[in-house]
Protein backbone atom coordinates (compact mmCIF):
# COMPACT_ATOMS: atom_id res chain seq x y z
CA UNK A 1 14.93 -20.12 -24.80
CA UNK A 2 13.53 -17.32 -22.59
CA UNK A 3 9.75 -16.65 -23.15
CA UNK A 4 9.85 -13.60 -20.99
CA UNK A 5 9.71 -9.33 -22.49
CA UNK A 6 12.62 -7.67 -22.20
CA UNK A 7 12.68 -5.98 -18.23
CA UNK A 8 13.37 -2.62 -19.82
CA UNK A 9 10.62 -2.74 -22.02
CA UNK A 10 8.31 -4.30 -19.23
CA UNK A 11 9.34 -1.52 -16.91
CA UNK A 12 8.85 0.91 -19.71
CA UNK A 13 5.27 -0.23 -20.44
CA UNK A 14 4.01 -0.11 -16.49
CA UNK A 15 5.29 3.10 -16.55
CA UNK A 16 2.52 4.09 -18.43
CA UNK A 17 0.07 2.86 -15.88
CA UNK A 18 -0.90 5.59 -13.74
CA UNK A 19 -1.56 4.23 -10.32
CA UNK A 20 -3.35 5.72 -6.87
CA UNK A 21 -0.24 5.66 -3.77
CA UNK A 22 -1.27 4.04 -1.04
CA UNK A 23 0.91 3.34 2.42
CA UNK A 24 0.48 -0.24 3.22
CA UNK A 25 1.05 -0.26 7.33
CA UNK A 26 1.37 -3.42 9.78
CA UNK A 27 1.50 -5.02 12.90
CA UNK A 28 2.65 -7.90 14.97
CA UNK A 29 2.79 -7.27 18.79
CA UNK A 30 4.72 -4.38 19.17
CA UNK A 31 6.32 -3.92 15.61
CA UNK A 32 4.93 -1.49 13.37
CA UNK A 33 6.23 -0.97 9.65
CA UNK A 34 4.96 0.38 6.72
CA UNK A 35 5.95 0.69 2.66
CA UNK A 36 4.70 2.65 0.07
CA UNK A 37 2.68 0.44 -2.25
CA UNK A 38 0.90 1.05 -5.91
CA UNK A 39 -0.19 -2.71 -6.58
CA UNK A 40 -3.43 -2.42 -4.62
CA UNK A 41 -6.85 -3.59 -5.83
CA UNK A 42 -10.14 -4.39 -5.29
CA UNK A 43 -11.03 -8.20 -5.63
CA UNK A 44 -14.71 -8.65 -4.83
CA UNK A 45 -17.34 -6.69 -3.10
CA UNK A 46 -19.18 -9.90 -1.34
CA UNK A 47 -17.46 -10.72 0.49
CA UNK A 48 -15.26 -7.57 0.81
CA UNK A 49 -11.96 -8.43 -0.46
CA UNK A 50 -8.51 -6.60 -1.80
CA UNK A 51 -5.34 -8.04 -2.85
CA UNK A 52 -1.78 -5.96 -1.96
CA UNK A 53 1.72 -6.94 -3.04
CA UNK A 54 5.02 -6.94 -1.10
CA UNK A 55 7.81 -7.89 -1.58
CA UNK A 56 9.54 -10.49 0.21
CA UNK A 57 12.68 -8.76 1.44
CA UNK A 58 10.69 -5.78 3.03
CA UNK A 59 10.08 -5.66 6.68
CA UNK A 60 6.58 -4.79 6.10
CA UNK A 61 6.20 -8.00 4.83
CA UNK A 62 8.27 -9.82 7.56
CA UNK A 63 5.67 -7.90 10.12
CA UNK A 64 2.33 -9.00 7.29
CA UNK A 65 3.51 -12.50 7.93
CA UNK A 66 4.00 -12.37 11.81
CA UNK A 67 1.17 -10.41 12.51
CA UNK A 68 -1.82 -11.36 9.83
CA UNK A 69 -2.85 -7.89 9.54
CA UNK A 70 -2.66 -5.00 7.15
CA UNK A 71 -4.26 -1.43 6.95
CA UNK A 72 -4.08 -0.06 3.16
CA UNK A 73 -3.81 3.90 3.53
CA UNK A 74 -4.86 5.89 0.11
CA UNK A 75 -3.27 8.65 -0.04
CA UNK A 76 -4.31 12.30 -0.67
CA UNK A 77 -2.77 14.87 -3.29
CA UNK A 78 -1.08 16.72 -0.63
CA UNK A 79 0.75 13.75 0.98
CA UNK A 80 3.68 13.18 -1.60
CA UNK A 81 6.22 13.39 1.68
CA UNK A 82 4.48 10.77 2.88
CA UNK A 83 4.60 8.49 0.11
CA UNK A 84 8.65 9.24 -0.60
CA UNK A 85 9.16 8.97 3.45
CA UNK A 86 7.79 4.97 3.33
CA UNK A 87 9.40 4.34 -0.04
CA UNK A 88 13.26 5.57 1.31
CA UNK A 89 13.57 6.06 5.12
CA UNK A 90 14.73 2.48 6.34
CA UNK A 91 13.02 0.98 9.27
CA UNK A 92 10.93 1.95 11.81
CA UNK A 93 12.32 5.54 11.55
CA UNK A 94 9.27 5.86 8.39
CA UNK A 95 6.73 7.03 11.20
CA UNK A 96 8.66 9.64 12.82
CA UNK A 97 6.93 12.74 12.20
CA UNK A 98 3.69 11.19 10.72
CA UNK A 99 0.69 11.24 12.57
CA UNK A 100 -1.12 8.05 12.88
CA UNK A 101 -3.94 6.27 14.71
CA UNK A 102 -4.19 2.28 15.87
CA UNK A 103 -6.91 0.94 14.07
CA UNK A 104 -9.32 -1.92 15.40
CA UNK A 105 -6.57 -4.56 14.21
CA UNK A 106 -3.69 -2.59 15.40
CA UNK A 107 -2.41 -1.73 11.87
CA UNK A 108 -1.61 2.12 11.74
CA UNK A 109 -3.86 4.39 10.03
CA UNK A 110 -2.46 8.14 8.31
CA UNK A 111 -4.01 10.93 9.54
CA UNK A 112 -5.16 13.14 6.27
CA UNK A 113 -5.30 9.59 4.15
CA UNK A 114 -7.97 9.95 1.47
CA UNK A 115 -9.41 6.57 2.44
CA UNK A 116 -8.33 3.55 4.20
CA UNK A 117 -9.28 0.37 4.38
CA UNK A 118 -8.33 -2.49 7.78
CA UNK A 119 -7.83 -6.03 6.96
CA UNK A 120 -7.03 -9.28 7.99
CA UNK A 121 -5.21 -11.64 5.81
CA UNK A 122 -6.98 -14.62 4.14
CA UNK A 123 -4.79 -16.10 1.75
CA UNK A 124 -0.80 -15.36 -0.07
CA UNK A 125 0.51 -16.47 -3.25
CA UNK A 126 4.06 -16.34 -3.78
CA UNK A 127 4.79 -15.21 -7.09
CA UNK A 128 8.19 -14.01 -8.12
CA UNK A 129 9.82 -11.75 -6.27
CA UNK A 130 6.42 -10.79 -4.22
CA UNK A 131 3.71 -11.92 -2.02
CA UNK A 132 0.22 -11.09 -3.17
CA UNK A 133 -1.91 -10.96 -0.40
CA UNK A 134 -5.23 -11.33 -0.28
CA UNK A 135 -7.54 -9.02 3.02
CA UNK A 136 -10.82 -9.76 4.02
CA UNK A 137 -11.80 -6.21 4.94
CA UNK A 138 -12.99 -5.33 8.33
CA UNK A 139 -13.20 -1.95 8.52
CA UNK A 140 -13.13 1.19 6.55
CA UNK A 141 -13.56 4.77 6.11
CA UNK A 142 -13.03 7.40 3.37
CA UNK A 143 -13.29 11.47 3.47
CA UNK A 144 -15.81 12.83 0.94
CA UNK A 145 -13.59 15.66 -0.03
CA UNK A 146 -10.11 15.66 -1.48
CA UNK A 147 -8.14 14.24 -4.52
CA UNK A 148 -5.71 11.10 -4.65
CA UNK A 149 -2.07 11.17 -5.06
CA UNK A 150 -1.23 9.18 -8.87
CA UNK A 151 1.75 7.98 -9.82
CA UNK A 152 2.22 8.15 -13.63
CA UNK A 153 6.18 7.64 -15.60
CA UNK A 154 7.81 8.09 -12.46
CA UNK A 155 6.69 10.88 -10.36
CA UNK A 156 3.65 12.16 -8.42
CA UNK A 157 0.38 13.38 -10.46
CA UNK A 158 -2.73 14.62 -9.25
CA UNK A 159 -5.72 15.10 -11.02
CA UNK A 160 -6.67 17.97 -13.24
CA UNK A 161 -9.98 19.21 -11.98
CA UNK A 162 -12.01 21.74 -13.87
């Protein structure tokens, strides 16, 4: 007997959880890759930690696991190209025409991001068809102006500000 909710009606209820869009970059030597990510959260303050998940047939998780490094790049309202360029462009090809920065562990960092955060990873858990990741968090930054890009029933959102 399967236990498990129908995948239509899973898929239908986590499309009503609106979610910030971050760009989840890498490293390992001279391989950079990045994916467009929504499963990103906070895990505990002391010590700084945040958990990401990838999946296991991306190359940004093939360059995670060589490298031990992330970056996790929150995204501002007026990057939607960016988001849709890491989610369909294949390969390495995702960072043409998107200005970036090394960051202290190497992982790139997107110019205009709303906020990013540089980690190192401490632990993974397989689970399904993902890894979940946990980063210790070495470094961050964050603009004091702006508005996140959402993701809400399957397109872009941004908030309504009076």
């Amino acid at each position: 007997m399967n236990d498990f909710v129908d995948p239509a009606i899973f898929r239908g209820v986590m499309r009503r959880w609106p979610s910030g869009v971050t760009v989840l970059t890498s490293r390992a030597d001279d391989t950079i890759h990045g994916m467009t990510v929504s499963a990103f959260s906070s895990v505990s303050a002391e010590p700084p930690l945040v958990l990401v998940c990838a999946n296991r047939q991306s190359t940004t998780h093939e360059v995670i696991e060589a490298g031990g490094v992330f970056a996790v790049n929150i995204l501002d309202a007026a990057q939607e190209a960016i988001s849709t360029r890491f989610s369909i462009v294949p390969g390495p090809d995702r960072f043409e025409g998107v200005a970036w920065t090394a960051g202290s562990t190497g992982a790139p960092l997107i110019d205009g991001a709303l906020a990013q955060l540089e980690c190192r990873v401490r632990s993974a858990h397989l689970e399904g068809t993902h890894t979940i990741y946990i980063g210790e968090v070495l470094a961050g930054s964050f603009r004091p102006d702006g508005e996140p890009l959402l993701y809400f029933d399957g397109s872009y959102r941004v908030l309504d500000t009076p």
